[in-house]
N, C-alpha and C. Protein backbone atom coordinates (compact mmCIF):
# COMPACT_ATOMS: atom_id res chain seq x y z
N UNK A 1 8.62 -11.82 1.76
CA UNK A 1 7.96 -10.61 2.21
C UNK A 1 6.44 -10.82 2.23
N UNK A 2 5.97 -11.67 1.23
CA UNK A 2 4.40 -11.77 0.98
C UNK A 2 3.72 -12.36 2.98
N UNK A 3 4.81 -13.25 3.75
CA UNK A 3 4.28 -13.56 4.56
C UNK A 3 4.56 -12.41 6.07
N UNK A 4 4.79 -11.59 6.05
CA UNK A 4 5.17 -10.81 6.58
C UNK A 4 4.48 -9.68 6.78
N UNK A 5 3.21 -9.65 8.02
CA UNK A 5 2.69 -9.02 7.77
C UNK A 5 2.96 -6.84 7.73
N UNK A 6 4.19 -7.00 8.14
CA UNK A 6 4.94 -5.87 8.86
C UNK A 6 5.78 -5.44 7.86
N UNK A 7 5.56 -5.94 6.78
CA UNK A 7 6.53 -5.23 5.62
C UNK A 7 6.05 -5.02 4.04
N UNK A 8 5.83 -3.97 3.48
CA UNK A 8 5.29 -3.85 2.40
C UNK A 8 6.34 -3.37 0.83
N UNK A 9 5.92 -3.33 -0.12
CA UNK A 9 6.96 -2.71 -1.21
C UNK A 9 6.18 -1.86 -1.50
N UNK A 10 6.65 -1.01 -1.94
CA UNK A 10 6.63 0.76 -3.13
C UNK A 10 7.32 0.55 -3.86
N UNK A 11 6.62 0.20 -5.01
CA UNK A 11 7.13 0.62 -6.90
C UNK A 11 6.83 1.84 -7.27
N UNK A 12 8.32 2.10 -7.80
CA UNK A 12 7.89 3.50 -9.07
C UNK A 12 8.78 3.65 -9.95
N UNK A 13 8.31 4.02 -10.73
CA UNK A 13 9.68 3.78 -11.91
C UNK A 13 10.76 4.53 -12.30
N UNK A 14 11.21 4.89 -10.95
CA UNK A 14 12.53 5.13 -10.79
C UNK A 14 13.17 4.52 -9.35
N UNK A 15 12.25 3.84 -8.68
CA UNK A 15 12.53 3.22 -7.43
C UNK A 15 11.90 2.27 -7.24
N UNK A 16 12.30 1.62 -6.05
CA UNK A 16 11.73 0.28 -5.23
C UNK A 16 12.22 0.80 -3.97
N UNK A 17 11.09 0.52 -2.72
CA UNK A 17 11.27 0.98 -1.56
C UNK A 17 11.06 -0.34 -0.75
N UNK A 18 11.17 -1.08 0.35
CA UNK A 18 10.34 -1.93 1.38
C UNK A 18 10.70 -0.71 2.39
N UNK A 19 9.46 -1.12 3.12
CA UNK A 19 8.99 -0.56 4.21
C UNK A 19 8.73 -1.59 5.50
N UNK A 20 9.30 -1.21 6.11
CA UNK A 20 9.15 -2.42 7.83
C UNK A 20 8.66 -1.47 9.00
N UNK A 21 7.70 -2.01 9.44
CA UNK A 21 7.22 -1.95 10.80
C UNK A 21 8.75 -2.34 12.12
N UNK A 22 9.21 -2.11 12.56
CA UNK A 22 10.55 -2.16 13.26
C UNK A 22 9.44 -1.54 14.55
N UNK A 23 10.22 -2.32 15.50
CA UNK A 23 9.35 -2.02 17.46
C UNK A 23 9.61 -0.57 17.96
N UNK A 24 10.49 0.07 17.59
CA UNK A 24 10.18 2.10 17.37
C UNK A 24 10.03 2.69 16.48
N UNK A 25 10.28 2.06 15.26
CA UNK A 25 10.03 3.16 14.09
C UNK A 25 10.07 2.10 13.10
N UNK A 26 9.45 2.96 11.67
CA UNK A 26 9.59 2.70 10.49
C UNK A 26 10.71 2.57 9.65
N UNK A 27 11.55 1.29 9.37
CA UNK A 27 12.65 1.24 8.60
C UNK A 27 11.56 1.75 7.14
N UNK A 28 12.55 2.37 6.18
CA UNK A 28 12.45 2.27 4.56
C UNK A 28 14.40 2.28 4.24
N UNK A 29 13.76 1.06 3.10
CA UNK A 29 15.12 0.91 2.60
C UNK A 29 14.87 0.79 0.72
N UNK A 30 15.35 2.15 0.29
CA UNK A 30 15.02 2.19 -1.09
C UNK A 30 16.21 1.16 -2.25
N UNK A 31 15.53 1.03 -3.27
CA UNK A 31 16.72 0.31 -3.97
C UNK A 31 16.76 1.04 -5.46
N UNK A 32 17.29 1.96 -5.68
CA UNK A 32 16.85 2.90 -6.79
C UNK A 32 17.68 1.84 -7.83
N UNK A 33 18.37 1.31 -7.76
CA UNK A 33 19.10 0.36 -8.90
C UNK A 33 19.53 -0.91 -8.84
N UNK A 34 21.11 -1.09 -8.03
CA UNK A 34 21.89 -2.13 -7.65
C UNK A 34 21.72 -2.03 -6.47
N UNK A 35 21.22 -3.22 -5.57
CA UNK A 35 21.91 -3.00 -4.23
C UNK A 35 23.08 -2.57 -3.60
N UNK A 36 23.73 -2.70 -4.69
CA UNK A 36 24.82 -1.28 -4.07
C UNK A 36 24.37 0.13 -3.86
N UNK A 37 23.38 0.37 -4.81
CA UNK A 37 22.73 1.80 -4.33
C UNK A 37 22.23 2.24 -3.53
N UNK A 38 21.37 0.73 -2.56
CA UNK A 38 20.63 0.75 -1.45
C UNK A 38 20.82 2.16 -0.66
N UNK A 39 19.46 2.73 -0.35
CA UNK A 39 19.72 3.81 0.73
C UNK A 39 18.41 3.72 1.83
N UNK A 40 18.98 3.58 2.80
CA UNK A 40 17.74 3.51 4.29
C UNK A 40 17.88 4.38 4.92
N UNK A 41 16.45 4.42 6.02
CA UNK A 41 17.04 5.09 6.90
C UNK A 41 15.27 4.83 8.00
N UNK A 42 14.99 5.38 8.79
CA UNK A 42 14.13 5.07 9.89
C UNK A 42 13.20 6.24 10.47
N UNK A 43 12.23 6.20 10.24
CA UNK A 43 11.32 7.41 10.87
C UNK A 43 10.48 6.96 11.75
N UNK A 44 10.78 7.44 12.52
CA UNK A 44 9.92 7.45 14.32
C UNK A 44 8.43 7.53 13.95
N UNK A 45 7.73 6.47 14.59
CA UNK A 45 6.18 6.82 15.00
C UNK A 45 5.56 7.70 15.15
N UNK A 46 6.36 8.80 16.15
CA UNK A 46 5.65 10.04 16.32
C UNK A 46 5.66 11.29 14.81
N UNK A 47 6.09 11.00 14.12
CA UNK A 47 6.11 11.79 13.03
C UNK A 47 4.97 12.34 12.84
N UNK A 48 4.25 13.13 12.04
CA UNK A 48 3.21 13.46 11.73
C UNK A 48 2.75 12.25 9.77
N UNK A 49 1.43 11.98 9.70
CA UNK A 49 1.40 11.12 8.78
C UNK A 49 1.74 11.36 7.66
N UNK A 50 1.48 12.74 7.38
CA UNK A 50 1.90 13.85 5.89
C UNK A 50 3.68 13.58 5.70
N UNK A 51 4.23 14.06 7.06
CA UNK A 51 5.96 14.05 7.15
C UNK A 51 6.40 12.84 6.61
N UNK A 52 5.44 11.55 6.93
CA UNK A 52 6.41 9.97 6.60
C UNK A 52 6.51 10.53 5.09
N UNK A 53 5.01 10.32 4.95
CA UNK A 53 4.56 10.05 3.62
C UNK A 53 5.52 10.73 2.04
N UNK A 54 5.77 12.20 2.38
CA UNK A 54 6.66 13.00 1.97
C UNK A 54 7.81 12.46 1.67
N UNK A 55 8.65 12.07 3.14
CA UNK A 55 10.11 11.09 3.24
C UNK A 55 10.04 10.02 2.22
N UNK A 56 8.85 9.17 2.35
CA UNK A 56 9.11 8.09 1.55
C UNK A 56 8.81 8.09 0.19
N UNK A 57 7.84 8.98 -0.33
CA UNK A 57 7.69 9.81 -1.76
C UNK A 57 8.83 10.17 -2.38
N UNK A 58 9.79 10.75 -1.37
CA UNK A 58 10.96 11.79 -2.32
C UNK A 58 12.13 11.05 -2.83
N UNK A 59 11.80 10.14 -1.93
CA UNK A 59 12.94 8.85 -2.55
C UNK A 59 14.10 8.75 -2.15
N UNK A 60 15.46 8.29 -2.38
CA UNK A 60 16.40 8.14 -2.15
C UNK A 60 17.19 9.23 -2.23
């Protein structure tokens, strides 16, 4: 991931998020535990910046 400039992590200590730049939208794929827990999902560009930000705050 470190070489990648299109993908970042979010720590918190109850989660782990990556975040991808994807060619229409924003993948986030949280990992609140086991990768079995994994939960994603994709927010469109046009969002407003407050709306991502919110989505990816609230967590899984």
């Amino acid at each position: 991931m470190d070489e990648d400039p299109c993908q970042w992590m979010l720590t918190t200590p109850a989660w782990n998020a990556v975040l991808s730049l994807e060619r229409e939208d924003l993948k986030v794929v949280w990992h609140p535990g086991s990768t079995a827990d994994m939960v994603q999902c994709s927010l469109p560009y046009g969002l407003p910046r407050a709306d991502v930000e919110a989505a990816i705050q609230a967590g899984p």
